[in-house]
Protein backbone atom coordinates (compact mmCIF):
# COMPACT_ATOMS: atom_id res chain seq x y z
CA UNK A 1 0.00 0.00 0.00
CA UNK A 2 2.85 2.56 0.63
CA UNK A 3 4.66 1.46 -2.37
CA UNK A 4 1.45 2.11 -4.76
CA UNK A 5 0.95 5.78 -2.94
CA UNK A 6 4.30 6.49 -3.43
CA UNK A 7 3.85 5.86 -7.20
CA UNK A 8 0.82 7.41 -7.26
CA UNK A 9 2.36 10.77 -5.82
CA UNK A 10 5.41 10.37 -7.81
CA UNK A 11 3.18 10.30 -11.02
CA UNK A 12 0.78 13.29 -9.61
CA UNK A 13 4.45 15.27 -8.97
CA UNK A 14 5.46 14.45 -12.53
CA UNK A 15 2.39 15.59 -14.39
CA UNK A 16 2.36 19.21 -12.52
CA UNK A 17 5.45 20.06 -12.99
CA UNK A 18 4.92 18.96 -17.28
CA UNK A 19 1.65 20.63 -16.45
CA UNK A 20 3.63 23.96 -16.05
CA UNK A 21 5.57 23.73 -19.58
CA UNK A 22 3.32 24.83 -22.46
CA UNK A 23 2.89 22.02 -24.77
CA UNK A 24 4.98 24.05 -27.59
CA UNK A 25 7.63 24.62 -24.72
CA UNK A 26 7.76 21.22 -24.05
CA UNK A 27 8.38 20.04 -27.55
CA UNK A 28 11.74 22.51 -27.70
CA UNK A 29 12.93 20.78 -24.96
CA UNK A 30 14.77 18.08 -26.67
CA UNK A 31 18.03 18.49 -28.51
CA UNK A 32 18.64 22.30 -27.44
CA UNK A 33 21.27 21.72 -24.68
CA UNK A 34 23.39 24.56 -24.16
CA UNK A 35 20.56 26.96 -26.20
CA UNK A 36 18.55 29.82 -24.02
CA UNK A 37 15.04 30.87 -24.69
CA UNK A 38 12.96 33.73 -23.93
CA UNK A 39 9.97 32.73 -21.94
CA UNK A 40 7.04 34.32 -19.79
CA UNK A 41 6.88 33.00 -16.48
CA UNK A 42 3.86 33.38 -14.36
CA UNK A 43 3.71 32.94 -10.69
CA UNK A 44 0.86 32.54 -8.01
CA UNK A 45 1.77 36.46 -7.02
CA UNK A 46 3.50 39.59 -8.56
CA UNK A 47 6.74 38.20 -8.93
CA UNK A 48 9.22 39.82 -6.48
CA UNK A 49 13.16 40.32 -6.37
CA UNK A 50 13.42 37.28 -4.67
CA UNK A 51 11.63 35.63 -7.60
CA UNK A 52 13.51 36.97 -10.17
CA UNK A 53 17.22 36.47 -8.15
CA UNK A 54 15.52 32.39 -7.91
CA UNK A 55 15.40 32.74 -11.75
CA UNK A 56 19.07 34.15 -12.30
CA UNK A 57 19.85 31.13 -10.09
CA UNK A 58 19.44 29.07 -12.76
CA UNK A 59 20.90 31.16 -15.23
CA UNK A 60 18.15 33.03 -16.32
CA UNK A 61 18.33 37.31 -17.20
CA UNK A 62 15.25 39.20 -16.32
CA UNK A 63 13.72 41.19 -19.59
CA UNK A 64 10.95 42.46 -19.23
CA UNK A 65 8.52 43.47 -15.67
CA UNK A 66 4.76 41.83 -16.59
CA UNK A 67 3.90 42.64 -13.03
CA UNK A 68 -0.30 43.05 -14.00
CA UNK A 69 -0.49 39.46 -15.29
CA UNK A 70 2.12 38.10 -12.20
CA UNK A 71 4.52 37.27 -14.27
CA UNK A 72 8.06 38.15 -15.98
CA UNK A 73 9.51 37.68 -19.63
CA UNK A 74 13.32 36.17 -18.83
CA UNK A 75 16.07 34.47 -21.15
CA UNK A 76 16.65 30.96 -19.77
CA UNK A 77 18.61 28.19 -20.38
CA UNK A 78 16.82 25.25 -22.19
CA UNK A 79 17.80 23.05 -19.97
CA UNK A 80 16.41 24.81 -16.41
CA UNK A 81 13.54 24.68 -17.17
CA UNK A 82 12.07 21.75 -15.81
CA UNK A 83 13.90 23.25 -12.50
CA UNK A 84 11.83 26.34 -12.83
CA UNK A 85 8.73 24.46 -12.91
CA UNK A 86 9.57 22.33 -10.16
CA UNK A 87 9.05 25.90 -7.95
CA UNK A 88 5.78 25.90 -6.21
CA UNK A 89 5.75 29.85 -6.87
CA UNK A 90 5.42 29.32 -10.27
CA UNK A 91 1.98 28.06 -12.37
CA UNK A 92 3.17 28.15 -15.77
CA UNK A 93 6.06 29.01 -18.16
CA UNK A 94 5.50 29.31 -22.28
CA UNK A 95 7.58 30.61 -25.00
CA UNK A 96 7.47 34.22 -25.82
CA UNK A 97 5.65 33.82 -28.63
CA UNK A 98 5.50 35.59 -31.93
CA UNK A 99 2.21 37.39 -33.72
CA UNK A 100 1.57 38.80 -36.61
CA UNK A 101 -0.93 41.63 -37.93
CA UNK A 102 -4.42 41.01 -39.20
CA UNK A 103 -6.88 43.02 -40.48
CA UNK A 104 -10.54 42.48 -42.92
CA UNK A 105 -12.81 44.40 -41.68
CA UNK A 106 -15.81 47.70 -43.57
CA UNK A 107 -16.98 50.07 -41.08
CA UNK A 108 -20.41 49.75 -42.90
CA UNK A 109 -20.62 45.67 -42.05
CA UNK A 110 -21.08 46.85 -38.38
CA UNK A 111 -23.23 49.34 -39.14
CA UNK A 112 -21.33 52.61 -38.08
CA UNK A 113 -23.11 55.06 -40.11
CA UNK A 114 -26.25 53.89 -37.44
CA UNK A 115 -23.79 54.36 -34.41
CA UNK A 116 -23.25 58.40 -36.00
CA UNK A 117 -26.66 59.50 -37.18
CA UNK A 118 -28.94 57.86 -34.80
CA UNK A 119 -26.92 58.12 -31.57
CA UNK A 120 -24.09 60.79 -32.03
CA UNK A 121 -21.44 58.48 -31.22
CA UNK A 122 -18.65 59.24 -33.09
CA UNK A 123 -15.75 58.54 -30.23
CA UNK A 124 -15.78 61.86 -28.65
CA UNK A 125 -14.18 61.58 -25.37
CA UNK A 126 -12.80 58.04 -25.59
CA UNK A 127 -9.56 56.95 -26.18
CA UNK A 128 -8.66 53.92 -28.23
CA UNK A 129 -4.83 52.11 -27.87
CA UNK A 130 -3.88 50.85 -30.89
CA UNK A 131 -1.56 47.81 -30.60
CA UNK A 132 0.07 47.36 -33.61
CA UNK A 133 2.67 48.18 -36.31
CA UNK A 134 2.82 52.46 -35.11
CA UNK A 135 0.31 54.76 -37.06
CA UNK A 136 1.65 57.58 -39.73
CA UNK A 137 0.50 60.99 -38.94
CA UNK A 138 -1.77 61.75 -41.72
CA UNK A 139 -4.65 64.70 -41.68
CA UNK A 140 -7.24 62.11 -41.26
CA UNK A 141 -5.90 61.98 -37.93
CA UNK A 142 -6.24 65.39 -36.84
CA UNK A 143 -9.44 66.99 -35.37
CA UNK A 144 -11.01 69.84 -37.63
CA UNK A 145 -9.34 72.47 -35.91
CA UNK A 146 -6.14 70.51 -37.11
CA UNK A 147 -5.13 69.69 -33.64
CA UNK A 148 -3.56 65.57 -33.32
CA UNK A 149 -5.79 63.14 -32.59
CA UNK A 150 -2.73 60.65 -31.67
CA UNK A 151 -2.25 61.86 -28.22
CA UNK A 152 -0.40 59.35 -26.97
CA UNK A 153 3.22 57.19 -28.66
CA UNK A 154 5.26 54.97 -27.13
CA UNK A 155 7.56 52.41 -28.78
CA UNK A 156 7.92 48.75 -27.80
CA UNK A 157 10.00 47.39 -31.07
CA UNK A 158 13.20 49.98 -30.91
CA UNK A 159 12.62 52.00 -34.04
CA UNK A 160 10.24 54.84 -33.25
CA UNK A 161 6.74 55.03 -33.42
CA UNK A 162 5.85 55.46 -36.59
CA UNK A 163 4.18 52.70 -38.94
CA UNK A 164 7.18 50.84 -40.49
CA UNK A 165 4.96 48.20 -41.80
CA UNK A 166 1.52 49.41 -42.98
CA UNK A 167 -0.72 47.56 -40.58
CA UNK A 168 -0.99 50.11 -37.72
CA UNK A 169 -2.33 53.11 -39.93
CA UNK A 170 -4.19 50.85 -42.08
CA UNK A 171 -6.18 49.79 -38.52
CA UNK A 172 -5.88 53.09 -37.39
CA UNK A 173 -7.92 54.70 -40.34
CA UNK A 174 -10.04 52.55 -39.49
CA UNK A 175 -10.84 52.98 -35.79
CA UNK A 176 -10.69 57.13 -36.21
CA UNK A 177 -9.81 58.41 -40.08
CA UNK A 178 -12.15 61.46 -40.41
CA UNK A 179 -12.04 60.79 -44.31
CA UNK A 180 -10.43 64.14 -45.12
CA UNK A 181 -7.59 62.39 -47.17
CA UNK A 182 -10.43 61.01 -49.31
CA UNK A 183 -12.51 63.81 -49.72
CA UNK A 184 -11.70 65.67 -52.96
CA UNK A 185 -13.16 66.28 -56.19
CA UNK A 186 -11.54 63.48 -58.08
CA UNK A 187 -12.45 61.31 -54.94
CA UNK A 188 -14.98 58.61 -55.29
CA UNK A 189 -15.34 57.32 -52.04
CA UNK A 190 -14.89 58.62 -48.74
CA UNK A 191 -12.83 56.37 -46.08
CA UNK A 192 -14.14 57.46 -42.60
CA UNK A 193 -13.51 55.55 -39.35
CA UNK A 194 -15.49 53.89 -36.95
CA UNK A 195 -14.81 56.53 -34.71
CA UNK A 196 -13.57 59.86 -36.69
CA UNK A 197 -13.22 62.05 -33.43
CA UNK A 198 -11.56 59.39 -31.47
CA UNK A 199 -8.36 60.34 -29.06
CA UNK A 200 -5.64 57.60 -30.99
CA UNK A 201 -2.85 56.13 -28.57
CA UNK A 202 -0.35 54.53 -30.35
CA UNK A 203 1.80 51.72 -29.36
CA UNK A 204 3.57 49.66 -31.42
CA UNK A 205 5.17 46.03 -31.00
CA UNK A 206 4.87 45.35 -34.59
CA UNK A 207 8.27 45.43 -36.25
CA UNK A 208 9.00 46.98 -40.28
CA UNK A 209 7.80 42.79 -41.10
CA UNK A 210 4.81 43.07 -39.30
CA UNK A 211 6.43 40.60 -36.38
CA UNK A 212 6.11 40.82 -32.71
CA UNK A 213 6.28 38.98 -29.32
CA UNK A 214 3.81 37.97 -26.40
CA UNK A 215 5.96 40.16 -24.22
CA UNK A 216 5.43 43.31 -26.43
CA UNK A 217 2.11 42.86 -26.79
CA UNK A 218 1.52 42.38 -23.24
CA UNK A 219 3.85 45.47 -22.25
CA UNK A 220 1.58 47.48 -24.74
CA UNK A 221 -1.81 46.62 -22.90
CA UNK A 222 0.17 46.96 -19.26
CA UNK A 223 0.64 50.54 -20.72
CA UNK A 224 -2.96 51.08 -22.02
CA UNK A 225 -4.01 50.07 -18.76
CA UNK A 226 -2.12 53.02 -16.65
CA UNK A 227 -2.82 55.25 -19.12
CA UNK A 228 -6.72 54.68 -18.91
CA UNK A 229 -7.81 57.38 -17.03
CA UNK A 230 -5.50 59.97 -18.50
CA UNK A 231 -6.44 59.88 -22.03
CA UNK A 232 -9.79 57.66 -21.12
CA UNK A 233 -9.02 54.68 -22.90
CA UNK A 234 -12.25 52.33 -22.72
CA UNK A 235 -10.88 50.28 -26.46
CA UNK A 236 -7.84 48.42 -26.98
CA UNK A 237 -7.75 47.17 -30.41
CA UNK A 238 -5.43 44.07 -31.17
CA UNK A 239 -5.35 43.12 -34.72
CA UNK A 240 -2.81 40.46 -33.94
CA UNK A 241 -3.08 36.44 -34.17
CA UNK A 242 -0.90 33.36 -33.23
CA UNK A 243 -1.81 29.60 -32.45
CA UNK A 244 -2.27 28.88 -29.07
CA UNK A 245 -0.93 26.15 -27.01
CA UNK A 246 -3.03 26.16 -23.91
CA UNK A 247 -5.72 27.06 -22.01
CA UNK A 248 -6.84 30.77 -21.75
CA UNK A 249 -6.57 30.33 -18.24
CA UNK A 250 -2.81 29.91 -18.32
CA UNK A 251 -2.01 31.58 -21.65
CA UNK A 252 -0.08 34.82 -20.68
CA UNK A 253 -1.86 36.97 -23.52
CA UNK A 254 -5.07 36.00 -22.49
CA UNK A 255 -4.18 36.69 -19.11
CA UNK A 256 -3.28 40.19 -20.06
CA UNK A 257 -6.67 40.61 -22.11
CA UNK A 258 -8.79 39.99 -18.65
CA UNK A 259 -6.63 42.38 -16.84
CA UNK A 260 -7.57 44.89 -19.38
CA UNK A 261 -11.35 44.10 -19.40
CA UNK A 262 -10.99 43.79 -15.43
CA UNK A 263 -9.39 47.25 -15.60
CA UNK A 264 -12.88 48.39 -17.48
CA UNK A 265 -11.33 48.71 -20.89
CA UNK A 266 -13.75 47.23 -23.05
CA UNK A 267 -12.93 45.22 -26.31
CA UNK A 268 -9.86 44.32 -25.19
CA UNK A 269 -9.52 40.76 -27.43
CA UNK A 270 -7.13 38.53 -28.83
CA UNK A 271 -8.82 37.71 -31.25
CA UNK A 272 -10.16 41.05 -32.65
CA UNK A 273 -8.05 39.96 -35.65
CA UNK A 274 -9.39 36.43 -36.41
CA UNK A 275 -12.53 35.91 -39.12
CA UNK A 276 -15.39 32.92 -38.08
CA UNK A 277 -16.53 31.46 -40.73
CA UNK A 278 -19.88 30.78 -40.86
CA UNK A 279 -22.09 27.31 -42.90
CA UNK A 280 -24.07 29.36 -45.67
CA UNK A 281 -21.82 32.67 -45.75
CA UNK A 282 -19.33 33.45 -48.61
CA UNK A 283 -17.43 35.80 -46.74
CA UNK A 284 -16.67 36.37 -43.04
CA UNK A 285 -17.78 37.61 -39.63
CA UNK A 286 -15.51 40.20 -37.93
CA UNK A 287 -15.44 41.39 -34.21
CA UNK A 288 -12.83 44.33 -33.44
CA UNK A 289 -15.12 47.14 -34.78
CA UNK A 290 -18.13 46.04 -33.41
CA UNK A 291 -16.33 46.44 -30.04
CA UNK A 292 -15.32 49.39 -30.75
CA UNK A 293 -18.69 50.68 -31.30
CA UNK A 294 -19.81 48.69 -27.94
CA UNK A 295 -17.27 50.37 -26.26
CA UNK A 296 -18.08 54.15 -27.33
CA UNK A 297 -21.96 53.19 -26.26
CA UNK A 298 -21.02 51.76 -23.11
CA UNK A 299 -19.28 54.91 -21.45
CA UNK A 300 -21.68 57.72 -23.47
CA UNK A 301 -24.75 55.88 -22.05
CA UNK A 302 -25.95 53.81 -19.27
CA UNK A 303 -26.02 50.78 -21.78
CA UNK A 304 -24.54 49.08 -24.35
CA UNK A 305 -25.55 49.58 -28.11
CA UNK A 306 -24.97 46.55 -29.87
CA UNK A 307 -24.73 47.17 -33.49
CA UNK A 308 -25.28 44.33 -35.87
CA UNK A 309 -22.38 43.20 -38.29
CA UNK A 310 -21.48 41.77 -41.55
CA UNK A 311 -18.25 40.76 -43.30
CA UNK A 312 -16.41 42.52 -46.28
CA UNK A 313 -12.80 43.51 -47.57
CA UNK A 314 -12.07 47.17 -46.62
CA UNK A 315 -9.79 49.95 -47.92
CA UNK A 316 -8.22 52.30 -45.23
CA UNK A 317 -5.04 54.19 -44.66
CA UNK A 318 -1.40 53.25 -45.10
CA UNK A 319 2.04 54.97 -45.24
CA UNK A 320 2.78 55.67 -48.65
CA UNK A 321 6.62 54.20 -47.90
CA UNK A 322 5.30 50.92 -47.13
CA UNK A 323 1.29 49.09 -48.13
CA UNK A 324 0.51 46.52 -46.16
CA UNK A 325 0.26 42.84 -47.14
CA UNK A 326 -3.01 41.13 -46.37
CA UNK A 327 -2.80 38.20 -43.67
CA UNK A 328 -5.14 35.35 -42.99
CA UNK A 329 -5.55 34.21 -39.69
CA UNK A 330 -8.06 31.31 -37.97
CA UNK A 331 -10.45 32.16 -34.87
CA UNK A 332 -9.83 31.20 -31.52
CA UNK A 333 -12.23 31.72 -29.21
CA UNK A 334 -9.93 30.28 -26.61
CA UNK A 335 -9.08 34.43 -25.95
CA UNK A 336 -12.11 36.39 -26.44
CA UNK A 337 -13.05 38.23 -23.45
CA UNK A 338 -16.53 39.58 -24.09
């Protein structure tokens, strides 16, 4: 009988501390002796100096401070990490993972123009974050008066804060274009925004290839989040999409998304970016903008508006030096919040 609970509690042991290592983590495991890797480590509090000195124990270097989701981005060496997950301080460690920028979305499929002529919302007031590839100052970004709409930049990729890729002004425009760059007489359309007097705070992890990093992303949202009540930031949009390995319970990103929505920052989502596809449609169903219009309604009245929405390819904005490329990218409802 002792023997058998021994094995039983040597098995339980075993499975919680593989438990802790993402499966993708996991699978790197093998053959990368002598290699480091930069992973997000969450513990069962905000991680301390005492934490992080337990990590450079084992020859880790501390990166990045993710204090909101209780948890750190580090360098490690492959093979400590099983040691790291053997600490009872920490519930789970997974790669820093890349994303990448998607965007397919008509501010007419979620029924915008209703939002601005039959309630006056037109994002005055409300600030949106904009987690992307940087936006390009254009005029469609200034207020009538000419004044900037982007009130708010701060880099998280090391080369500045404007868009180096496309993406960020193309979701930008939009979120809050006021259409004045497409409003001439040889003009046949107009391109306005969800939201053309919306406050724009810009924050880019995106780099000039439209790549980025969990720990970027989730920097970018910590900063949206102490920023809220400055330039009253009730949207984050995140265009951005990778696979996911676990549970949204344990997957840092997602973890960052509740804090946000916790925080009262509405459409805050993962998966913003991704399309559902639906039996019987030819196109697809998209979510950001929708939020974005929830969002608005929800801290102008006592309720939420919920507009309905459609699917349909979109023209915006870009930065003349650089179009962006279309991506296609799967939903995962393992992240969305709402």
């Amino acid at each position: 009988m002792t023997l058998i609970m021994l094995l039983v509690a040597g098995l339980s042991f075993a499975g919680g501390k593989k438990h802790k290592l993402s499966r993708d983590l996991e699978a790197l495991k093998g053959g990368h002796n002598g290699a480091t890797i930069d992973v997000i480590i969450q513990f069962n509090q905000t991680p301390t100096t005492a934490h992080h000195q337990k990590v450079q124990g084992k020859g880790g270097v501390l990166k990045t401070n993710l204090d909101f989701i209780k948890g750190a981005h580090y360098s490690v060496p492959v093979e400590a990490l099983d040691a790291l997950a053997d600490d009872p301080e920490v519930v789970h460690i997974s790669p820093d993972r890349p994303v990448s920028g998607s965007l397919d979305y008509v501010t007419s499929a979620v029924g915008a123009p209703t939002a601005w002529n039959s309630y006056g919302l037109d994002g005055t007031g409300i600030g949106v974050a904009i987690i992307d590839s940087g936006i390009h100052d254009l005029n469609d970004f200034k207020d009538p008066g000419g004044k900037a709409r982007i009130v708010y930049s701060k880099d998280f990729v090391g080369g500045g804060t404007d868009d180096f890729y496309g993406h960020g002004t193309y979701v930008a425009g939009i979120v809050g274009s006021t259409g004045k760059g497409s409003t001439c007489a040889n003009c046949s359309r107009e391109f306005q925004g969800v939201a053309p007097n919306v406050k724009l705070i810009n924050l880019p992890v995106l780099d000039k290839n439209g790549s980025g990093t969990d720990s970027r992303v989730i920097s970018a949202i910590q900063q949206a989040i102490s920023l809220k009540n400055t330039y009253i930031i009730r949207v984050i949009n995140l265009s951005l999409g990778r696979p996911v390995q676990e549970s949204y319970t344990l997957d840092p990103l997602c973890q960052a998304v509740e804090a946000a929505w916790n925080a009262g920052i509405v459409g805050a989502m993962v998966a913003s970016a991704m399309k559902i596809r639906l039996p019987g449609f030819h196109t697809t169903i998209s979510t950001n903008f929708v939020f974005i219009l929830i969002g608005i309604a929800l801290f102008s009245f006592g309720e939420t508006v919920l507009i309905g929405l459609g699917g349909a390819l979109v023209q915006s904005l870009w930065n003349s030096q650089r179009r962006p490329k279309p991506v296609q990218a799967l939903f995962n409802g393992a992240c969305l919040t709402v």
